[in-house]
Protein backbone atom coordinates (compact mmCIF):
# COMPACT_ATOMS: atom_id res chain seq x y z
CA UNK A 1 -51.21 -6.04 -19.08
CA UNK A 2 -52.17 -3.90 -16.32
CA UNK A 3 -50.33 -0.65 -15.44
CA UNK A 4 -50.06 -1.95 -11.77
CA UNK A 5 -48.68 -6.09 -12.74
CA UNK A 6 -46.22 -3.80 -15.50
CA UNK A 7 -44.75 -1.86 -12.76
CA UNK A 8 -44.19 -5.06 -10.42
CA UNK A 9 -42.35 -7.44 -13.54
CA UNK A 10 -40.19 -4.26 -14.30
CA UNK A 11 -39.59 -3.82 -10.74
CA UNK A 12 -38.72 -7.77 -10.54
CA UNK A 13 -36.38 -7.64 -13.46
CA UNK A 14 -34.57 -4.71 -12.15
CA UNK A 15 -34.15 -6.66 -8.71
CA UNK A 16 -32.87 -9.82 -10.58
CA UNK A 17 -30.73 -7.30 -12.58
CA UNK A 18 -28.72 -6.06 -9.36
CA UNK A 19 -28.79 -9.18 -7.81
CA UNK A 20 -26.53 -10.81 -11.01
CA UNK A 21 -24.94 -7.56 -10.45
CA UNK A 22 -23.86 -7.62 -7.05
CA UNK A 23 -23.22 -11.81 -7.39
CA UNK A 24 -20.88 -10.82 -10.05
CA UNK A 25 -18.82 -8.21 -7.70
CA UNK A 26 -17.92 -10.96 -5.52
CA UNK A 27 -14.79 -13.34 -5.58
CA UNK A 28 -16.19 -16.98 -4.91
CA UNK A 29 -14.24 -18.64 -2.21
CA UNK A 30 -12.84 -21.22 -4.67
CA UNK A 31 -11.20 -18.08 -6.54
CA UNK A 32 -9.57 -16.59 -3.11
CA UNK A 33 -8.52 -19.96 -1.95
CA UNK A 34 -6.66 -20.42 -5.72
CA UNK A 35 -4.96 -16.93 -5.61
CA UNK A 36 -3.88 -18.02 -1.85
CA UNK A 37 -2.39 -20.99 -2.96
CA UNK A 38 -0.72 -18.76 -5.71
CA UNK A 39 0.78 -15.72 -3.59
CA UNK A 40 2.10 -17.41 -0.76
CA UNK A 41 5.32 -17.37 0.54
CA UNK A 42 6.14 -20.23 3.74
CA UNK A 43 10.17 -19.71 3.51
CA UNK A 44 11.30 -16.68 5.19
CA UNK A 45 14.48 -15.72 3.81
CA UNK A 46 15.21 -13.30 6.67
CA UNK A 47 15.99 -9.42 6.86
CA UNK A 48 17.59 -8.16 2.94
CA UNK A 49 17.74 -4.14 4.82
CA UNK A 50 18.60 -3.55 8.53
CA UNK A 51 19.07 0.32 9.74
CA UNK A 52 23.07 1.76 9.36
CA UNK A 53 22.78 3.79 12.21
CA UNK A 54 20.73 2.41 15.74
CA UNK A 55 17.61 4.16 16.46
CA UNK A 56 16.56 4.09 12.33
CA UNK A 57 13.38 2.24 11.69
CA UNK A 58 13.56 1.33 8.18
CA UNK A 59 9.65 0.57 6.51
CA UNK A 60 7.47 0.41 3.75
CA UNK A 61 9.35 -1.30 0.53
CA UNK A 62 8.38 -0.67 -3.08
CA UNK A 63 10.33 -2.76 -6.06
CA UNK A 64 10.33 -2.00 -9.22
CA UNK A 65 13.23 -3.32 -12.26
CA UNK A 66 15.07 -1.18 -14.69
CA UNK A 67 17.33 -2.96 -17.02
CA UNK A 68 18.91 -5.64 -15.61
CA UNK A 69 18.90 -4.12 -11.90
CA UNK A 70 15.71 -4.58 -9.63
CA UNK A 71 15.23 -0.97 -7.05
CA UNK A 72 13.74 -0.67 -3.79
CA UNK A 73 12.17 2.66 -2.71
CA UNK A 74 11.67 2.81 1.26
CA UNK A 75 11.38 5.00 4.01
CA UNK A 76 13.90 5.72 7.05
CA UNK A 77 12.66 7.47 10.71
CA UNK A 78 15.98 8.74 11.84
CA UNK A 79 14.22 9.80 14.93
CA UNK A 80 13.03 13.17 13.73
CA UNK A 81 10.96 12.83 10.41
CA UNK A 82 10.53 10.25 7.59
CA UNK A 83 12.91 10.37 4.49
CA UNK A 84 12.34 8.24 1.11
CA UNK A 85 15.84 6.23 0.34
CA UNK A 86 16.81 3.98 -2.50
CA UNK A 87 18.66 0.62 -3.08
CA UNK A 88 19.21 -2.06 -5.39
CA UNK A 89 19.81 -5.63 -6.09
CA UNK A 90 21.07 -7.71 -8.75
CA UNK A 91 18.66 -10.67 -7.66
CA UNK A 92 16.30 -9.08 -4.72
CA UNK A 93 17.84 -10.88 -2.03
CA UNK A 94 21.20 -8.95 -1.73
CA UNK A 95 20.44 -4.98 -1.52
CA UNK A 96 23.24 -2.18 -1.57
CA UNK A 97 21.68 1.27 -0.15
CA UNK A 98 22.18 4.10 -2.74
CA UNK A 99 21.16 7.47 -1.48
CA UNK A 100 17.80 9.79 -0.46
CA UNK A 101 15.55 10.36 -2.89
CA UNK A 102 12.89 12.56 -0.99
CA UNK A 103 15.21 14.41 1.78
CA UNK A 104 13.73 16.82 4.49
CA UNK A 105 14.72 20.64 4.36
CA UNK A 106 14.10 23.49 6.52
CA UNK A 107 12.23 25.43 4.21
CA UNK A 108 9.12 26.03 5.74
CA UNK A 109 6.66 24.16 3.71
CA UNK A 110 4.15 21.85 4.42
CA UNK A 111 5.93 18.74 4.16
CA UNK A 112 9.33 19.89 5.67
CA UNK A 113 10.11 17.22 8.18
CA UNK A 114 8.15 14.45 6.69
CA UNK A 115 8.32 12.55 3.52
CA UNK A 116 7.77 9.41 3.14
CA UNK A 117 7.21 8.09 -0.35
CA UNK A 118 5.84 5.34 -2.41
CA UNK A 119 6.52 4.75 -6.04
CA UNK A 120 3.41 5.30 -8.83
CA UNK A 121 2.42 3.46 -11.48
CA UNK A 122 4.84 0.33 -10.93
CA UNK A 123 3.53 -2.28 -13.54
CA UNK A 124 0.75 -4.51 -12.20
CA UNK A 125 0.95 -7.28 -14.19
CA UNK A 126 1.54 -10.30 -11.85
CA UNK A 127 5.32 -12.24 -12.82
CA UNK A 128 5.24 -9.06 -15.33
CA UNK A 129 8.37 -6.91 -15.81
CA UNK A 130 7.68 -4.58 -12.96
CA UNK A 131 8.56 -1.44 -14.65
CA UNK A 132 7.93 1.78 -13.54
CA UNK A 133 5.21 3.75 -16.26
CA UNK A 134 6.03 7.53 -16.52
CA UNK A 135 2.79 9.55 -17.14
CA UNK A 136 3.32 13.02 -19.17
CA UNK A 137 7.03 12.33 -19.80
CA UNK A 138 7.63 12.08 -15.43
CA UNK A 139 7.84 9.48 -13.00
CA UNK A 140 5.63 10.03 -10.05
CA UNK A 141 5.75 9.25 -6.79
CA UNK A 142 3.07 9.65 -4.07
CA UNK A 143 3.91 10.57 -0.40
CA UNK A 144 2.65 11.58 3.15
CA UNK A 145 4.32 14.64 4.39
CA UNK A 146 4.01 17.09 7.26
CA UNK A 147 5.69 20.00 9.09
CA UNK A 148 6.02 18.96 12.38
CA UNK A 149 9.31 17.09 13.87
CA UNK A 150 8.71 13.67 15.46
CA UNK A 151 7.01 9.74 15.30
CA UNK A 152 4.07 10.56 12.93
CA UNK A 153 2.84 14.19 14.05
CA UNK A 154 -0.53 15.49 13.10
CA UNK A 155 -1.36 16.77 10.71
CA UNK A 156 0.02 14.56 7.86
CA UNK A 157 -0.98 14.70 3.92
CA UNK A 158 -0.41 13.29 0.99
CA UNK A 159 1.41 15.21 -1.97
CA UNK A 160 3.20 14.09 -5.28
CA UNK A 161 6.57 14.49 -6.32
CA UNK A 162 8.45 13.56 -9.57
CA UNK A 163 11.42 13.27 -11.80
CA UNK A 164 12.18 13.50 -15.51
CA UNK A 165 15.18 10.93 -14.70
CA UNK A 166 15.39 7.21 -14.84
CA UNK A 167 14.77 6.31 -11.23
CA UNK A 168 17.76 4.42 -10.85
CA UNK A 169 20.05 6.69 -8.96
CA UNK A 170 19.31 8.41 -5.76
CA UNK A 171 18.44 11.76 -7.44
CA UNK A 172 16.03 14.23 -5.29
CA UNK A 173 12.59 14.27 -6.75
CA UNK A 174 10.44 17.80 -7.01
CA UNK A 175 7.46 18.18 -5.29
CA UNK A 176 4.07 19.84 -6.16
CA UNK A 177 3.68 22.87 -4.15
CA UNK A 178 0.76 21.74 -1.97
CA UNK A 179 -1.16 18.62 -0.66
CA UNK A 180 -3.14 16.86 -3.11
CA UNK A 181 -5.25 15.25 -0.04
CA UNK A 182 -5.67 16.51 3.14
CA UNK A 183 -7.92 15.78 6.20
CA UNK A 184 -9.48 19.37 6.02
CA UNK A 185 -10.28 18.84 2.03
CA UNK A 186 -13.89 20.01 1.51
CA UNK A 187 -15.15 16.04 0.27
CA UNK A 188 -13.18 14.82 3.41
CA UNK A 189 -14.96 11.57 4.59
CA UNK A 190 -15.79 10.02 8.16
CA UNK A 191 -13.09 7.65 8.08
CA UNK A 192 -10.05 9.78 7.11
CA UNK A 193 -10.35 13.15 9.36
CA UNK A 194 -8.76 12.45 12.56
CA UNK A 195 -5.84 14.50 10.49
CA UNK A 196 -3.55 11.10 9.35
CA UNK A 197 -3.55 10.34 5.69
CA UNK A 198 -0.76 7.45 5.52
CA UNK A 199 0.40 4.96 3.09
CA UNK A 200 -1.09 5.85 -0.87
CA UNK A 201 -0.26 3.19 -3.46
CA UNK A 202 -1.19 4.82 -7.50
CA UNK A 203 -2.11 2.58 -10.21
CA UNK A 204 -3.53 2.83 -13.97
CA UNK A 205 -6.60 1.31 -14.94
CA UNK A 206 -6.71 1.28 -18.28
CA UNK A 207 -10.68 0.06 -18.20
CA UNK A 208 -11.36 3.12 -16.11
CA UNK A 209 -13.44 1.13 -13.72
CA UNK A 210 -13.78 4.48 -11.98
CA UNK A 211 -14.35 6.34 -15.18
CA UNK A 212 -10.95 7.98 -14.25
CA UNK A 213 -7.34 6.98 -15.77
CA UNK A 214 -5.50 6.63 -12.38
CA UNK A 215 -6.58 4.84 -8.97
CA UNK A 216 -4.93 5.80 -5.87
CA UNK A 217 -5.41 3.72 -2.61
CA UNK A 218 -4.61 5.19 0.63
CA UNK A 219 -5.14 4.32 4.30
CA UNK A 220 -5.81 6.96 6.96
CA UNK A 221 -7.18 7.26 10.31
CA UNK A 222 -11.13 8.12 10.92
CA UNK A 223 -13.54 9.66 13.27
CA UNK A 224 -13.83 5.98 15.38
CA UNK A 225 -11.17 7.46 17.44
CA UNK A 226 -12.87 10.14 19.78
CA UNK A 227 -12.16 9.42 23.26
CA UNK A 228 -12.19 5.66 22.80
CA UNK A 229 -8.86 4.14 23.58
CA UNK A 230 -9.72 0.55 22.53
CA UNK A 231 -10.25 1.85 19.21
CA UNK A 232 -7.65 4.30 18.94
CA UNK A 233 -5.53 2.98 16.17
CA UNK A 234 -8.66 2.34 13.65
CA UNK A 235 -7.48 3.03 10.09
CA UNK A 236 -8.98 2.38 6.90
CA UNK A 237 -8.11 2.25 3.10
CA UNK A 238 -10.17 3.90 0.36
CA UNK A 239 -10.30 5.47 -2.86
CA UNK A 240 -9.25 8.97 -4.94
CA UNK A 241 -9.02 9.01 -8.46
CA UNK A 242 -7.59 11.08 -10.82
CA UNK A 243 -6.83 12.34 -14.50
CA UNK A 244 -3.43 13.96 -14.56
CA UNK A 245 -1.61 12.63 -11.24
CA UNK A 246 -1.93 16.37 -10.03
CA UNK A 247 -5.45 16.85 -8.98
CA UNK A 248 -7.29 13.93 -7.27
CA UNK A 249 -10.58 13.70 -5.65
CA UNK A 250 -11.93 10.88 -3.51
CA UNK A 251 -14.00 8.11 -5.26
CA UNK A 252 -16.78 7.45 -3.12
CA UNK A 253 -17.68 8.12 1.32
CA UNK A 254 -16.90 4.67 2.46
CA UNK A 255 -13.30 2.85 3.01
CA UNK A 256 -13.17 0.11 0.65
CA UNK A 257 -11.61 -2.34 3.00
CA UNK A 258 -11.97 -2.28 6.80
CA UNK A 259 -12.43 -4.37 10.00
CA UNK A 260 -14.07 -3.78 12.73
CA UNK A 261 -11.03 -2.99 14.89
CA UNK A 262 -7.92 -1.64 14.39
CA UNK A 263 -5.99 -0.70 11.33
CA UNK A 264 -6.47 -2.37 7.95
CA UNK A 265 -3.85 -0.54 5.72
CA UNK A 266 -1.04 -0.45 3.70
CA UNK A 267 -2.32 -1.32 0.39
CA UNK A 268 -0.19 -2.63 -2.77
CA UNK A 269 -1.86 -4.16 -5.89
CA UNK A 270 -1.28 -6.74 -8.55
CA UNK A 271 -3.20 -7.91 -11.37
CA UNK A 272 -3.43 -11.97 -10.72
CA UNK A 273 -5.64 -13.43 -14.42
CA UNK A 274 -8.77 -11.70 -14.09
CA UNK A 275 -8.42 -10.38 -10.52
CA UNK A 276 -7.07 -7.47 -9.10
CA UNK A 277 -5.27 -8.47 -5.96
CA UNK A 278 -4.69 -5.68 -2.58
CA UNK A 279 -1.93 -7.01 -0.18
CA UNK A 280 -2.63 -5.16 3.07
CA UNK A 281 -1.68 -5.54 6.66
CA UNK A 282 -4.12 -5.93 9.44
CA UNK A 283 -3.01 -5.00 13.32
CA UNK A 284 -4.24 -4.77 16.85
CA UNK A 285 -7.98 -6.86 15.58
CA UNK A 286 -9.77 -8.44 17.75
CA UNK A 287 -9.88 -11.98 16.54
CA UNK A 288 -5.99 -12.11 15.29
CA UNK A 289 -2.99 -11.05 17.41
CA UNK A 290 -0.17 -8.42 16.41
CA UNK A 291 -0.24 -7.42 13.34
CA UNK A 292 -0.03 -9.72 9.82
CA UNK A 293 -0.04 -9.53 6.40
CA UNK A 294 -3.35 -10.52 4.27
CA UNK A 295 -5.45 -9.75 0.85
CA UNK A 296 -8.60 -9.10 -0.69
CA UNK A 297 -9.46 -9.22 -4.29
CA UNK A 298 -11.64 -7.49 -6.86
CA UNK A 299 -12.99 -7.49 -10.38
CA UNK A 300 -13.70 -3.39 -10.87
CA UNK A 301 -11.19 -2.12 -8.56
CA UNK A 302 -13.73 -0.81 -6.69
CA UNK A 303 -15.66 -3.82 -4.64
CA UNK A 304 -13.44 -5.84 -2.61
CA UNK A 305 -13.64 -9.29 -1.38
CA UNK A 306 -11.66 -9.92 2.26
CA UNK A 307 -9.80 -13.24 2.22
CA UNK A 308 -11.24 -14.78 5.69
CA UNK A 309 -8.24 -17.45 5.55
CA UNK A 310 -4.43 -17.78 6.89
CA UNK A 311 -1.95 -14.84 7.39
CA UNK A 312 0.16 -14.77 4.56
CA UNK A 313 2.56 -13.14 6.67
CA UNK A 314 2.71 -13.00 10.73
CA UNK A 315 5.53 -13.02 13.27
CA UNK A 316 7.32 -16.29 13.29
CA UNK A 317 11.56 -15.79 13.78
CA UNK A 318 13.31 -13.32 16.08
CA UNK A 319 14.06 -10.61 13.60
CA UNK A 320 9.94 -10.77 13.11
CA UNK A 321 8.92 -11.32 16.69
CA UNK A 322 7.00 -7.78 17.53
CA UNK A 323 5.52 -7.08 14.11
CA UNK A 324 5.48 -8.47 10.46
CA UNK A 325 3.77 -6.43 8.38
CA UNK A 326 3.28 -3.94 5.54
CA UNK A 327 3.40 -6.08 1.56
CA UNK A 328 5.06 -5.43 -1.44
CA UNK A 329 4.77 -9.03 -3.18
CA UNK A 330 6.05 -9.98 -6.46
CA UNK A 331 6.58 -12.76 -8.72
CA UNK A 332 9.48 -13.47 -10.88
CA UNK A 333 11.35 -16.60 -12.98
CA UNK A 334 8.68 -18.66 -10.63
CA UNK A 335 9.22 -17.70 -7.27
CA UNK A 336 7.01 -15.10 -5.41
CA UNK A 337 8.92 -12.45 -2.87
CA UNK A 338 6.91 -11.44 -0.39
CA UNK A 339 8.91 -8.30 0.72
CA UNK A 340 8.20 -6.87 4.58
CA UNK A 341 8.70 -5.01 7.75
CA UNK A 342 10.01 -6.95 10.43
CA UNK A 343 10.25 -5.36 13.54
CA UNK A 344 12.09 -7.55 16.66
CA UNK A 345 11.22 -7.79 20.19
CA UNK A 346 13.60 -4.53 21.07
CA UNK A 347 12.28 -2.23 18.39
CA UNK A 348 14.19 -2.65 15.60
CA UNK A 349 12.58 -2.23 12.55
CA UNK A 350 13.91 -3.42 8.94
CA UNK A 351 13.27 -4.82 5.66
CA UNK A 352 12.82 -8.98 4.92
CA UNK A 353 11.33 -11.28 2.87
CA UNK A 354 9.89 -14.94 2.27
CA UNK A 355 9.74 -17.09 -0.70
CA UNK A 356 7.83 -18.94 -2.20
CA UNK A 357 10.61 -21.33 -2.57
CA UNK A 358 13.57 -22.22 -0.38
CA UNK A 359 16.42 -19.44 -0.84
CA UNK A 360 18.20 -19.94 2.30
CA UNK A 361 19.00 -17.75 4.57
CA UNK A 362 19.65 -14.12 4.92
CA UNK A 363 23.20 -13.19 6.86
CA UNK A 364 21.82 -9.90 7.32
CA UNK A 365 21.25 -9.15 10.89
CA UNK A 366 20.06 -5.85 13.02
């Protein structure tokens, strides 16, 4: 065979090669429509968390279950910074509030008036036990934290704090000294340094897709935003791996799921058969209204397919009427929760969720 036809058949087979390779990255629709069908949730229970005090905006939810008692780790805005707060439930439908569990102190560090944290390595195994998995004898918990007073400030970061205790009382977790990703990091990328890292969600991939142990997606706000006010809330999620749940670096320059306007974040994942699962919340787009929750799916953690269907959550009832948003979905004895933030037409901003199957109604009220 000539050197010349050699080159082109090797070339052709390497083509066909990444073609099967790139095929087999992608969720067929048949798959996304079946894990729709599974996940979700058309009876809204109602609000399970309202604020104690007016002018608290209560957000983000994370469950997990320890013995016979499921927890919720959220965050309160009492109108200066964000704080990290703990309840529980006996069934996940009636909560009682326990105490802080990341407080804000006027020490002077980096994250002094802002912490607002999400739980690590809660068990991803969908209608698993929902355990939280301690790494190196600690619980971890990531976070986004800043210095400044107020709604958000710039700049904000995300650090890591943990405990040695069973997370079920509202103990205060430590803290690593310093951010373990910031928007002025060295391998910073285009669409995270407009100085906003938000929301992080850590998981364990025990196939080290990434050739790393631990996963962490994260949503922050990009370079989109200069001077461009139609534009101005674009955010993003990507990637940072790591090995020891201290040091973290990101995975690759690219978000790993986006749209074209406004923010795409908020990330929380499950393991559904052979799919890995990201519930996410889209807002402000420019084909859907408000802002909604929605999914995309992936073999390898790492290539994501966008479900181009129905909301799985949008505003529908009054306590939901200005936003319904940010996931943490779960399935348990047969029935999928579909925990979120419902905020009403004057502001207030709580904790609800819908079902799967018909639960009733919620008495809980802002």
């Amino acid at each position: 065979m000539k050197p010349l036809k050699r080159i082109m058949l090797l070339l052709s087979f390497a083509l066909l090669g990444w073609k099967s390779w790139v095929h087999a990255q992608n969720i067929s629709s048949t798959e996304m429509a079946k894990i729709y069908e599974e996940v979700k949730t058309p009876y809204k229970y109602g609000l399970v968390l309202a604020p104690a005090h007016k002018g608290e905006l209560m957000d983000c939810p994370t469950i997990y279950k320890e013995g016979k008692y499921w927890y919720m780790t959220y965050i309160v805005f009492d109108g200066s910074g964000y704080e990290t707060w703990l309840a529980q439930s006996p069934d996940l439908l009636n909560w009682k509030t326990l105490g802080k569990q990341l407080s804000v102190a006027p020490d002077g560090s980096w994250d002094a008036k802002q912490r607002a944290g999400y739980n690590a390595l809660v068990d991803t195994k969908w209608a698993g036990k929902y355990k939280l998995n301690t790494y190196a004898g600690k619980y971890w918990m990531s976070y986004f934290g800043g210095s400044t007073a107020g709604y958000e400030p710039e700049p904000l970061s995300i650090g890591m704090a943990y405990t040695s205790k069973k997370p079920t009382k509202p103990v205060q977790w430590k803290q690593l000294p310093n951010p373990v990703l910031k928007s002025t990091d060295p391998d910073v990328s285009w669409w995270e340094n407009r100085h906003k890292l938000f929301k992080s969600y850590v998981i364990e991939d025990p196939d080290k897709h990434t050739g790393h142990r631990f996963v962490m997606y994260y949503n922050a706000v990009g370079d989109s935003l200069v001077n461009n006010k139609a534009t101005r809330w674009y955010e993003r999620i990507g990637m940072a791996v790591s090995d020891d749940m201290k040091t973290w670096k990101r995975f690759q320059k690219d978000p790993v799921v986006h749209h074209p306007m406004g923010i795409t974040g908020d990330p929380m994942i499950q393991r559904i058969d052979d799919a890995w699962v990201m519930f996410y919340f889209g807002a402000f787009w420019k084909d859907r209204k408000g802002a909604f929750n929605r999914f995309a799916a992936s073999k390898d953690l790492i290539h994501w397919t966008d479900w181009e269907g129905a909301n799985l959550i949008e505003s529908s009832e009054s306590f939901d009427q200005q936003y319904a948003h940010k996931s943490f979905v779960l399935k348990t004895e047969g029935v999928v929760y579909h925990f979120y933030c419902a905020v009403d037409s004057k502001g207030n901003r709580g904790i609800a969720v819908a079902t799967s199957k018909d639960l009733g109604k919620s008495q809980v009220s802002f």
